[in-house]
Structures are given as structure tokens and as C-alpha cells.
Protein backbone atom coordinates (compact mmCIF):
# COMPACT_ATOMS: atom_id res chain seq x y z
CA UNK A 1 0.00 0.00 0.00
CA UNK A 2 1.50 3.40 -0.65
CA UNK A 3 1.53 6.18 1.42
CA UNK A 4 -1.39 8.00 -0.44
CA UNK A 5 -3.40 5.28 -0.29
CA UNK A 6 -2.34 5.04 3.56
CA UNK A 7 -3.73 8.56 3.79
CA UNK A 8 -6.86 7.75 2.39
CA UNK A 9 -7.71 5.11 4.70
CA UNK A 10 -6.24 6.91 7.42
CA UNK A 11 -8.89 9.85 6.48
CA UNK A 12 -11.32 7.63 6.24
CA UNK A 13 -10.80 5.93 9.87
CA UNK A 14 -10.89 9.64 11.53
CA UNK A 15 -14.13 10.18 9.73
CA UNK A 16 -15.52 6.97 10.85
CA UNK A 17 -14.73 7.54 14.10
CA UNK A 18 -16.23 11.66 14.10
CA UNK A 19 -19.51 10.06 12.82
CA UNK A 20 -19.32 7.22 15.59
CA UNK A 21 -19.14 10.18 18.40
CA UNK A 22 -21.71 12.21 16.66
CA UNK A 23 -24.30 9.42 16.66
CA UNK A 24 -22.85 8.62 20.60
CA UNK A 25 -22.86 11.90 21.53
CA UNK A 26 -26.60 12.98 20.63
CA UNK A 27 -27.73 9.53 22.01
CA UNK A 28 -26.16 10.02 25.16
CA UNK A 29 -27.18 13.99 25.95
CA UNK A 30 -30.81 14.29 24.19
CA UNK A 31 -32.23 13.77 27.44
CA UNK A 32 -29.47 16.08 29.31
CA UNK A 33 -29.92 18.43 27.06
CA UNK A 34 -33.81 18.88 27.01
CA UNK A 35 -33.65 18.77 30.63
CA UNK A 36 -31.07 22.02 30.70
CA UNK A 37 -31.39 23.65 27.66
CA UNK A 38 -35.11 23.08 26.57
CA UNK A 39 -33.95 20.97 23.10
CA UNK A 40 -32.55 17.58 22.36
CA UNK A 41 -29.54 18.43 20.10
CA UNK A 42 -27.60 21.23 22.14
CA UNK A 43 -24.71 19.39 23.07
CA UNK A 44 -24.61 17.61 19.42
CA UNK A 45 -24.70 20.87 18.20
CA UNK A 46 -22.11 22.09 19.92
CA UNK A 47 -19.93 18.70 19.46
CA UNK A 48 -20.41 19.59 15.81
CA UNK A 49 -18.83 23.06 16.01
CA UNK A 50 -16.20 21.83 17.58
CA UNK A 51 -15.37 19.25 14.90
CA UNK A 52 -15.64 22.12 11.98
CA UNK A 53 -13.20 23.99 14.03
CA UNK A 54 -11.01 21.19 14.35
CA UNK A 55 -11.35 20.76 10.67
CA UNK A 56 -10.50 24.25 10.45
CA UNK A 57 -7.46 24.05 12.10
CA UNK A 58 -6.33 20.89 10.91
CA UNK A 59 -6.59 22.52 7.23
CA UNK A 60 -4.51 25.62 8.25
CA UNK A 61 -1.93 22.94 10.10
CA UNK A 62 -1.51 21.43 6.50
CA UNK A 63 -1.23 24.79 4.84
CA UNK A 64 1.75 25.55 6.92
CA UNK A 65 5.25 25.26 5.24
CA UNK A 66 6.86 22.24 6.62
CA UNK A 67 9.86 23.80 7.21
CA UNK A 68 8.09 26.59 9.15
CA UNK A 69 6.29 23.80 11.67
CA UNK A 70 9.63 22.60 12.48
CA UNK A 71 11.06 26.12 13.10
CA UNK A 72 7.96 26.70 15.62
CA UNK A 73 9.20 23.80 17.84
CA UNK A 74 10.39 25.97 20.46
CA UNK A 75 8.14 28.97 20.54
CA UNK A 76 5.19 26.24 20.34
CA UNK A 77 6.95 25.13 23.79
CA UNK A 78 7.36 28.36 25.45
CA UNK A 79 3.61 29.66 24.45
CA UNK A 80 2.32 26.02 25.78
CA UNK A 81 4.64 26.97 29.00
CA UNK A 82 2.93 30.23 29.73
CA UNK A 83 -0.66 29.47 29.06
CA UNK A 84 0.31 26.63 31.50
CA UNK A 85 1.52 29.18 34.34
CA UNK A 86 -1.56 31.76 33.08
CA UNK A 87 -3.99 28.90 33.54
CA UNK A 88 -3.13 28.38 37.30
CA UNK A 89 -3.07 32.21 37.69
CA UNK A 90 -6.28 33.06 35.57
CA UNK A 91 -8.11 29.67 34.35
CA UNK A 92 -11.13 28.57 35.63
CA UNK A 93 -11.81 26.26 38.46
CA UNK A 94 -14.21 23.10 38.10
CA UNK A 95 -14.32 20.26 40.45
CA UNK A 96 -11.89 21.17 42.39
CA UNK A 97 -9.19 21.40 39.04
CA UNK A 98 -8.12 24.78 37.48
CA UNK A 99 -7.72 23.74 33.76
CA UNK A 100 -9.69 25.87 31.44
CA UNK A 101 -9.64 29.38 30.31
CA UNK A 102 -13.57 30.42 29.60
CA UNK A 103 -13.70 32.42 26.23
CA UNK A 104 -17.11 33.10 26.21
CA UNK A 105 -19.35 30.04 25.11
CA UNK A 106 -15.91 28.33 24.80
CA UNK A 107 -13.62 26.86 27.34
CA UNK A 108 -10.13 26.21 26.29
CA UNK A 109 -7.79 23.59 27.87
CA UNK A 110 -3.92 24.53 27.62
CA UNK A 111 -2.66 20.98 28.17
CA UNK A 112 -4.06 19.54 25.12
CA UNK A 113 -2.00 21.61 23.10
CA UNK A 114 1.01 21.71 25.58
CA UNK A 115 0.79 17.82 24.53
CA UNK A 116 1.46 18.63 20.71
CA UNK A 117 3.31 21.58 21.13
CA UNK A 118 5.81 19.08 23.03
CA UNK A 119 5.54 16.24 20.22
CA UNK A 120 6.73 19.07 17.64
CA UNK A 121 9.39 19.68 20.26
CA UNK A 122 10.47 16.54 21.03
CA UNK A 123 10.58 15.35 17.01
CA UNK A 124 12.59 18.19 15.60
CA UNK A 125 15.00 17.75 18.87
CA UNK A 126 15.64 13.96 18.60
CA UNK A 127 16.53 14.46 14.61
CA UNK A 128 18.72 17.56 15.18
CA UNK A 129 20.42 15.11 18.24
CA UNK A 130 20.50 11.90 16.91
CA UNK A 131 24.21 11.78 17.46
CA UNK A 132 24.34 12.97 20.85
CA UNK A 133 21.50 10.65 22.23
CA UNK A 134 23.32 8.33 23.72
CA UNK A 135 24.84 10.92 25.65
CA UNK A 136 22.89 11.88 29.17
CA UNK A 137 23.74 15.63 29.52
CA UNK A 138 23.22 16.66 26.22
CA UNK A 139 21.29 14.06 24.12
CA UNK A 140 18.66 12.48 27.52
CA UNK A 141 18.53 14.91 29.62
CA UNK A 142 17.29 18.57 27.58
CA UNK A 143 13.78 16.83 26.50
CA UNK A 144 13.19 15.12 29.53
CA UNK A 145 13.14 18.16 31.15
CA UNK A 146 11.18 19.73 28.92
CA UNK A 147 9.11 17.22 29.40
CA UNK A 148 9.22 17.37 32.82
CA UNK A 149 8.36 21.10 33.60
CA UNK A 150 5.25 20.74 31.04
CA UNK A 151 4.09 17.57 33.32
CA UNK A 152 4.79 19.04 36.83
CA UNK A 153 2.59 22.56 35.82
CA UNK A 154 -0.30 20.41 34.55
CA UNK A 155 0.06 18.65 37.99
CA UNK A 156 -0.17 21.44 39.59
CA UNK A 157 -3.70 21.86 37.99
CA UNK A 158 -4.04 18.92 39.40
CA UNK A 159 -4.00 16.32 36.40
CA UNK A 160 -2.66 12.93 36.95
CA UNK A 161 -3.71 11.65 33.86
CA UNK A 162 -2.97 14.23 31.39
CA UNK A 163 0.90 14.51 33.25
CA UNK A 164 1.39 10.67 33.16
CA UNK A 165 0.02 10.61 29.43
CA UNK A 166 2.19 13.68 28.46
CA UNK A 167 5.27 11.85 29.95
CA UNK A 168 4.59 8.65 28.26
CA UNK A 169 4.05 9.70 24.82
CA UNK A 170 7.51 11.69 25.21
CA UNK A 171 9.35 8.04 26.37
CA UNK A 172 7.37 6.20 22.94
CA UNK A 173 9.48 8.96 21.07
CA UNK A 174 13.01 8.44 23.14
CA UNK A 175 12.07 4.97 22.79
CA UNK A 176 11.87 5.19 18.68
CA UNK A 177 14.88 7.31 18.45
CA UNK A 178 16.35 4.34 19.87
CA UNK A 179 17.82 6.06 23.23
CA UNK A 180 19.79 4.50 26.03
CA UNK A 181 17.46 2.02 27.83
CA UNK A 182 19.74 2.44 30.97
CA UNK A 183 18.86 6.47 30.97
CA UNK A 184 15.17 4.92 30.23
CA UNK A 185 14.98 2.31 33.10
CA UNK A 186 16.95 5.29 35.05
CA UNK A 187 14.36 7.50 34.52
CA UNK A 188 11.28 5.28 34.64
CA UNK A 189 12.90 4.29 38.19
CA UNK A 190 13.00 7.76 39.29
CA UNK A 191 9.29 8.66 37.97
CA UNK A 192 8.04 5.56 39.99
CA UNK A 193 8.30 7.23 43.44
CA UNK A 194 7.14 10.04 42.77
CA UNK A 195 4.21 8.39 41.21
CA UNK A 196 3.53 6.35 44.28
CA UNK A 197 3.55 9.58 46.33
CA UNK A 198 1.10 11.68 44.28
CA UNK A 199 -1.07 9.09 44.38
CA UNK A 200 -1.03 8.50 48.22
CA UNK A 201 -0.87 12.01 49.14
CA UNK A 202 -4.57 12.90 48.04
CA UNK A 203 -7.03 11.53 49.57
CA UNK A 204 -9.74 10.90 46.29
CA UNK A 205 -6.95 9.61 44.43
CA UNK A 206 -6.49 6.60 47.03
CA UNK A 207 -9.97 6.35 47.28
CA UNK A 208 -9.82 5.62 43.26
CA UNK A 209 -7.36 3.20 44.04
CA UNK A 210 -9.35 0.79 46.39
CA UNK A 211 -12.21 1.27 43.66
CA UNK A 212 -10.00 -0.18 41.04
CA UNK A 213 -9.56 -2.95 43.48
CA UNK A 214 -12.84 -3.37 45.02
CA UNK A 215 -15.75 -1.11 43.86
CA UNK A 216 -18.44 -3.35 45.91
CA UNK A 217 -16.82 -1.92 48.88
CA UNK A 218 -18.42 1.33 48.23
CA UNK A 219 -21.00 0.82 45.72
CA UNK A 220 -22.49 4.69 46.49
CA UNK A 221 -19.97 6.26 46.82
CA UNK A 222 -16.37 6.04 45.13
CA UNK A 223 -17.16 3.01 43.40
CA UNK A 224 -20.57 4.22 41.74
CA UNK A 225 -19.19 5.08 38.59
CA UNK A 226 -17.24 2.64 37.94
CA UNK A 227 -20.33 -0.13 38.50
CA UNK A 228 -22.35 1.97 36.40
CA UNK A 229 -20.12 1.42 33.14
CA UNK A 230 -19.78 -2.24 34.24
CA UNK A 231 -24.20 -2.54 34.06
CA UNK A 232 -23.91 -0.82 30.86
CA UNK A 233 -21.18 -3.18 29.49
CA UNK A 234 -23.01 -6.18 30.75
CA UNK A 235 -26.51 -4.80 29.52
CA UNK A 236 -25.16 -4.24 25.84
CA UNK A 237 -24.41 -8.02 25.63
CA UNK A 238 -23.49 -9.11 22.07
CA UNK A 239 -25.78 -7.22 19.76
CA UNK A 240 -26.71 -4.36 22.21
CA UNK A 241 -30.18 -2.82 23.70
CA UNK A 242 -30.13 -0.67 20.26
CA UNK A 243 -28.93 3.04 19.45
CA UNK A 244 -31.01 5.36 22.33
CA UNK A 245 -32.02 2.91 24.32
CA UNK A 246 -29.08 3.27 27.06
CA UNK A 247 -30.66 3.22 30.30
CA UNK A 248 -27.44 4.03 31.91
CA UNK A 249 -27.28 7.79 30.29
CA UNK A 250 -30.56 8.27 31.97
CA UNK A 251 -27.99 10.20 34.92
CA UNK A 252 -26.77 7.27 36.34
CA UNK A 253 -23.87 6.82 34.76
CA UNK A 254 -21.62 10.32 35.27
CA UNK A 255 -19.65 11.35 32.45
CA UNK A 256 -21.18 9.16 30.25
CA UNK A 257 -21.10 11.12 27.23
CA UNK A 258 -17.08 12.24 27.52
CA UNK A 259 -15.28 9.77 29.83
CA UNK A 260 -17.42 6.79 29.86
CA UNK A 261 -18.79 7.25 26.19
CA UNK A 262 -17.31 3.77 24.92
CA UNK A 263 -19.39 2.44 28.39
CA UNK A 264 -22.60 3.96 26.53
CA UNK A 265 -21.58 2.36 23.45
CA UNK A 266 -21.33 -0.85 24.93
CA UNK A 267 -24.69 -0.84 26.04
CA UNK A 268 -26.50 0.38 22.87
CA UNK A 269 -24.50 -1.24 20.44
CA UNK A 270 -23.31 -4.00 22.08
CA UNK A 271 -19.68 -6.00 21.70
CA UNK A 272 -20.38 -5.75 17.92
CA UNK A 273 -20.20 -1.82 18.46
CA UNK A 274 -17.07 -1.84 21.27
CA UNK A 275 -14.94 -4.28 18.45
CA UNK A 276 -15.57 -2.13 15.77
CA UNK A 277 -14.55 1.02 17.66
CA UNK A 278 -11.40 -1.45 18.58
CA UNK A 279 -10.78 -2.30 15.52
CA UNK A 280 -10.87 1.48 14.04
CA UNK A 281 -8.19 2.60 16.80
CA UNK A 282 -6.25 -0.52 15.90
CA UNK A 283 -6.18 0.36 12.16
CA UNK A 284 -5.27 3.50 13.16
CA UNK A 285 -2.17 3.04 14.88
CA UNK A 286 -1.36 0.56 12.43
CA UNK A 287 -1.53 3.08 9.45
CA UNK A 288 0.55 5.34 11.41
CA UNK A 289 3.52 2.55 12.17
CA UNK A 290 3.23 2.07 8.56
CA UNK A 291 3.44 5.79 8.04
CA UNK A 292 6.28 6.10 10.48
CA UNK A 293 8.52 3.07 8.71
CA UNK A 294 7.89 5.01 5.35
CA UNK A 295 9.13 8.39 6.04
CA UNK A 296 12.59 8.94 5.22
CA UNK A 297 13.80 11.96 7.17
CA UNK A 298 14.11 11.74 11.41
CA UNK A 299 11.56 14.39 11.92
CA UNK A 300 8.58 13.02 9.86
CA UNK A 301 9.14 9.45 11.54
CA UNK A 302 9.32 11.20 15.29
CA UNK A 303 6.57 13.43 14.60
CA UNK A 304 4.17 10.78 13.44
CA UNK A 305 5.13 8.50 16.09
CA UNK A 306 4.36 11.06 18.58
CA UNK A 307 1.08 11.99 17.42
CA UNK A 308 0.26 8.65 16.51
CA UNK A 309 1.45 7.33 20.04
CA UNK A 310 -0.43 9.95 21.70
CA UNK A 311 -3.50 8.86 20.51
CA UNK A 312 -3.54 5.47 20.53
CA UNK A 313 -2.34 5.70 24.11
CA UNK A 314 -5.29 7.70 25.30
CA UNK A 315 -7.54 5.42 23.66
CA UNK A 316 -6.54 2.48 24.99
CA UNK A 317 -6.58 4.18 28.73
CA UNK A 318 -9.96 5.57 28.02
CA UNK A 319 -11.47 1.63 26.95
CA UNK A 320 -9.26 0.04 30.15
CA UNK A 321 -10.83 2.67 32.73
CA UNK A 322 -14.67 1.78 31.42
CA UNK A 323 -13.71 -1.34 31.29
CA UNK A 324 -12.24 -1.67 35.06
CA UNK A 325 -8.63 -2.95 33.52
CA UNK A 326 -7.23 0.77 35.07
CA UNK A 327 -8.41 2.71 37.89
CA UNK A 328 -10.49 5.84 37.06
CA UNK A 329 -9.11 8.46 35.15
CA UNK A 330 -10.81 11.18 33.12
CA UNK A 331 -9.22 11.09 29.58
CA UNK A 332 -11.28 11.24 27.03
CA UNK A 333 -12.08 8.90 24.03
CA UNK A 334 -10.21 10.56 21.34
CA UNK A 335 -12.44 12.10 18.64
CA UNK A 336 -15.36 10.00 19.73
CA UNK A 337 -15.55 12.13 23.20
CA UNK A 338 -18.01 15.23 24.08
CA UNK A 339 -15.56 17.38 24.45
CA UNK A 340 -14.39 20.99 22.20
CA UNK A 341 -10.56 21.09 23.02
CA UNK A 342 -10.38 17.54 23.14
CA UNK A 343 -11.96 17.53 19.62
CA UNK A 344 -9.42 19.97 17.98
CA UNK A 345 -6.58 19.02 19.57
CA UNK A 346 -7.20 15.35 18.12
CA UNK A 347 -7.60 16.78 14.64
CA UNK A 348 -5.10 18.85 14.88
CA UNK A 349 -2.70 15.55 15.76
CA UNK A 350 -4.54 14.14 12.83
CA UNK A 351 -3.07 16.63 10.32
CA UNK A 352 0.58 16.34 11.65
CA UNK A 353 0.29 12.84 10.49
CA UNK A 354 -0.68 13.55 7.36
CA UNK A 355 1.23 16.26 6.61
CA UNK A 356 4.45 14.49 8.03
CA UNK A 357 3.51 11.04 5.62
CA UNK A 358 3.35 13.79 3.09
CA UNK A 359 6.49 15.49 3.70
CA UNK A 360 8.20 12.43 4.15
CA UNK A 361 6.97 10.73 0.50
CA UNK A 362 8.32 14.13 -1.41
CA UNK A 363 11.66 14.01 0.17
CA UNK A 364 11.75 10.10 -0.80
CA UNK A 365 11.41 11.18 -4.27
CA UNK A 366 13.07 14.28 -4.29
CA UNK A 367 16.46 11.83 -3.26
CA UNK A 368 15.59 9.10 -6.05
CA UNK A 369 15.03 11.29 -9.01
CA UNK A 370 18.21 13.27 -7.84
CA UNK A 371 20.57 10.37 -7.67
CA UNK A 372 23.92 10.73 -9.90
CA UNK A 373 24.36 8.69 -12.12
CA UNK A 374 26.78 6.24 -11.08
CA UNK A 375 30.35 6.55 -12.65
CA UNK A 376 32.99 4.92 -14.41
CA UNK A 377 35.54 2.89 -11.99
CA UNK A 378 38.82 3.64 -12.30
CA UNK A 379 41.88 2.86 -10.70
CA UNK A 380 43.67 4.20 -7.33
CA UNK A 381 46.42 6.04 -7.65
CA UNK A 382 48.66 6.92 -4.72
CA UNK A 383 49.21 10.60 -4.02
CA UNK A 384 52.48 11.90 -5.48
CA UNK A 385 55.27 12.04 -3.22
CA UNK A 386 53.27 8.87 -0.71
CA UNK A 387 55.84 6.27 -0.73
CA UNK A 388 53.43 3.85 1.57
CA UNK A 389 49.96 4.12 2.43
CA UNK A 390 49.70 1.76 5.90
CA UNK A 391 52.56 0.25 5.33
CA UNK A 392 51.55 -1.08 1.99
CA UNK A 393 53.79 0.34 -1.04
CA UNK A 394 52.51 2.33 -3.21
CA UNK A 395 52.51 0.38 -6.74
CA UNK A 396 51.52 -2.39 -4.61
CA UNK A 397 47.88 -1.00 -4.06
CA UNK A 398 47.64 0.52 -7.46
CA UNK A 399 48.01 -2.75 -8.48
CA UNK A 400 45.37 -4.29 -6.47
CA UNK A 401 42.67 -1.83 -7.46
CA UNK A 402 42.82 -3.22 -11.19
């Protein structure tokens, strides 16, 4: 398959999965949204903006020079910093978390860009470096703390999930470039504690914790949602109780149309409906290994991995969480999820794919149409005035090169 035709069906797996949210989206907040806003297609209609924005921006990402994304690296890292610090300063608390700016109708969420801001970081650093990277202090060490300033601000939000998924999707890229798995394990070793010690030191976060372990414990409290998606799930069956008739949505299951969506799938389309949604995210990440292993030059193959990565990885978190294989986290389903910044960011990863498969193809071809031709043999002739060339006379090696 070439890598238009990868394209294609790439395109065509990100529209499959927009229409799959749109049609899980409406079914799940038609009765929310009549309730609240007086009509049944509010929050589609919103979900719907956001997707044309996304579009939007996805189209202007394309239009962009290639060599202009890659010089952007670092201011795209220092913006993402400071909306990062303004957001803790400015942003707008909900739940107890101080994540989103409020632009009128619109709320904005800095850490789903700091995410690809740091991909287009971490890509055009690990091709500029590729040298160096087996060395700590200056091939390991500059992007992991890069890395590790963006995770600790959006901890300070606080956001377990997006820090840990940030930080992942940064070792996937080290991990491509091929770094040193001793600075890996070194690192990974270090993160650990610290890890263990966020997660003890707040209270609902061990509470999540036992849930994971044993939601009957508290089936009204911490462990409600979690039972929730598993009634869904276990409703759905094989075949599913059929598109709107999720009894779950009915405000017993919370978050069911951004974290738990693929819960509310389950249950009105059944396994048939989960697999297929599987099986999209699978093809996926498959076109974009295919993608990557196409692309000729370092920063193409890092940037779709990255992107790529990042996707996948929130995907799969988002199906283990409703499906009690993690303990509850809120990360949405990518571009299936209720969810505006979630929804543009994901497109906007979308279009680095593409545009880095792109990229990657022209410089492939660009090198094989300007190939020399090869020349002519002929045969070595010692520099005048070189008696011996490694101890080897002269004549002797002219000699062997006939």
C-alpha cells in the first residue's frame, strides 16, 4: 500500500470515528440536554462546532510550510509553558481542578496543546540530536526536562492523567529514536516514586485506588461510577439494547457522554459496536507505524510517532478505565468524546500525520530522481610524493585496485 493510499484510509478511519461520536454523543445527551437547555440536540450541536473547528485548524496545520512547523518547535513550547503558568493564575476552576480558560461560550484547555506543542518539540530535537543521544547531559537529559516542567505545571492543575500521558508519549518517542534504555529504566525508576507519592498524598486519588480494586466496597460512593459502566457493558451483551435505548445515560452513569462514552456504546450497540470502535483505533495506529517506517527523514518518523502514540495511548486508557482494567481516570475517548478542546486538539494531531507522511513521500522522491548517475571505476592512484599508504607500497595498491 503506498503512502497516499495510507492517507486515504487513514482519512477515512478519523471520519468513521467523528460520525461514531456524533451518533454517541446525541444519544447520550438528548435527554441532558432537554432537561437544561429546553432541546434535544444542544450538546450535538455544539460537538459539531467543535469538529468544523477542528477541521479548520487541521486545514490551516496542512497549509503551513513544513519547514516553518519545524522552526515553531520551540516557541510552540514556550507559548504552551505560559498558558500553563496563566492557567493556574487566571483559568477557571471546576471540580476542584483549574484547567480551562472560559472564552465566552468556549472553554479552552492549555494541556491539550502543551501535549502537541511538546511532540513538535520533542521530534525536531531527537533528529537535530541523533548523534548525541546516547549521551545523558546533552542528548537524555534537555527533553526530559522539557518534558518534565510541562508535566509538573499540569500537575499542579491537578491532572494525573494528562501529566502521566504527556510523559509517556515523550518516552514512545526516546524509545523510537532508539535512546539508552539504561537512561530509560533510570528515569522510569525515578518517575516511579514520585508516582507512588502523588497518588497517596490525596485523599480521592487513594480512594480511586481501592475502587480499582474493590468497587463493591463502596458501591455509592467512590465506586458508583465505575459499576455503572460495568451494568452498561453487561446490559449491551453481544448485539446491544439498540442506538437510544441506554438506560445508563438516563444520569446514572456520570460522564457518560465524555469519559465513559465507549461504556454507553457498549450498552447500545453492544460488543459488535465496542470491536468495531477497537478495531478502528487498531487500524489507526497501524496506518501510522506504517506511516512512520515510510518516512525517510528523522523528523517526519518522530513526529508521526508522537502523534500517533499519543493517541492510541489515550484510547486504549480511556477503553481500560470503562472497562475496570485501570483505575479511574478522566481522559477522554479521542475524537469519539463530548468534548471541544479535546476535539481539535485530536484533529489537529490528525493533520501532523498527514502532513508528516506527506512530507516524508516528497523528500523520498526528491532523493531518487536526484541520484547521480553512477560513474565509471577507475583505478587508485597513490598521491604523489606517498611512498606507503599503511605500510603497503605504493605500486603495490595501485596494483590491487585493477
Amino acid at each position: 500500500m503506498t503512502d497516499r493510499e495510507l492517507r486515504r484510509v487513514l482519512a477515512a478511519i478519523i471520519a468513521a470515528l467523528l460520525g461514531v461520536g456524533c451518533v454517541a454523543v446525541y444519544s447520550t445527551t438528548a435527554m441532558m440536554a432537554d432537561a437544561t437547555y429546553g432541546n434535544t440536540w444542544q450538546f450535538l450541536a455544539n460537538h459539531l462546532v467543535a469538529i468544523v473547528l477542528g477541521l479548520g485548524c487541521a486545514l490551516a496545520c496542512l497549509a503551513v510550510p513544513y519547514a516553518t512547523l519545524r522552526r515553531m518547535a520551540k516557541p510552540m513550547v514556550l507559548i504552551s509553558v505560559v498558558a500553563l503558568v496563566a492557567v493556574l493564575l487566571f483559568g477557571r476552576e471546576v471540580g476542584g481542578a483549574q484547567r480551562w480558560f472560559r472564552l465566552g461560550r468556549l472553554s479552552v484547555q492549555p494541556s491539550e496543546f502543551a501535549k502537541l506543542a511538546l511532540i513538535v518539540y520533542l521530534a525536531d530535537f531527537l533528529a537535530r540530536r541523533q548523534e548525541q543521544l546516547q549521551e545523558f547531559r546533552r542528548g537524555f537529559l534537555p527533553p526530559m526536562l522539557v518534558a518534565g516542567l510541562m508535566a509538573g505545571l499540569i500537575l499542579l492543575q491537578p491532572d494525573l492523567g494528562t501529566a502521566t500521558a504527556l510523559g509517556a508519549v515523550a518516552v514512545i518517542m526516546l524509545v523510537v529514536a532508539r535512546a539508552t534504555w539504561s537512561h530509560l529504566g533510570l528515569t522510569l525508576a525515578a518517575a516511579m516514586p514520585v508516582l507512588v507519592l502523588l497518588v497517596a498524598g490525596e485523599a480521592y486519588r487513594r480512594r480511586r485506588i481501592l475502587a480499582f480494586l474493590n468497587p463493591w466496597q463502596d458501591p455509592q460512593g467512590v465506586g458508583f461510577q465505575i459499576l455503572q459502566s460495568f451494568f452498561a457493558m453487561g446490559r449491551g451483551g453481544v448485539w446491544g439494547s439498540g442506538l437510544g435505548m441506554s438506560v445508563q445515560k438516563l444520569f446514572y452513569l456520570p460522564g457518560a457522554h465524555t469519559d465513559f462514552i465507549f461504556a454507553i456504546i457498549g450498552e447500545e450497540m453492544g460488543l459488535v459496536g465496542t470491536t468495531v470502535v477497537l478495531g478502528l483505533f487498531a487500524l489507526f495506529v497501524s496506518c501510522g507505524v506504517r506511516m512512520a517506517h515510510a518516512a525517510e527523514d528523522p523528523f517526519s518518523r518522530y513526529l508521526i510517532c508522537g502523534c500517533v502514540g499519543l493517541i492510541g495511548l489515550q484510547a486504549v486508557v480511556h477503553m481500560a478505565v470503562v472497562t475496570g482494567l485501570m483505575p479511574t481516570k478522566g481522559l477522554p475517548l479521542p475524537l469519539v468524546s463530548y468534548g471541544g478542546t479535546s476535539i481539535v486538539s485530536s484533529l489537529i494531531a490528525c493533520s501532523l500525520i498527514i502532513h508528516a507522511s506527506r512530507h516524508g513521500r516528497r523528500a523520498w522522491e526528491g532523493g531518487q530522481s536526484a541520484a547521480p548517475e553512477p560513474r565509471a571505476s577507475r583505478p587508485w592512484t597513490a598521491p604523489q610524493g606517498a611512498a606507503r599508504l599503511g605500510g603497503v607500497p605504493a605500486e603495490a595498491c595501485s596494483q590491487q585496485s585493477h
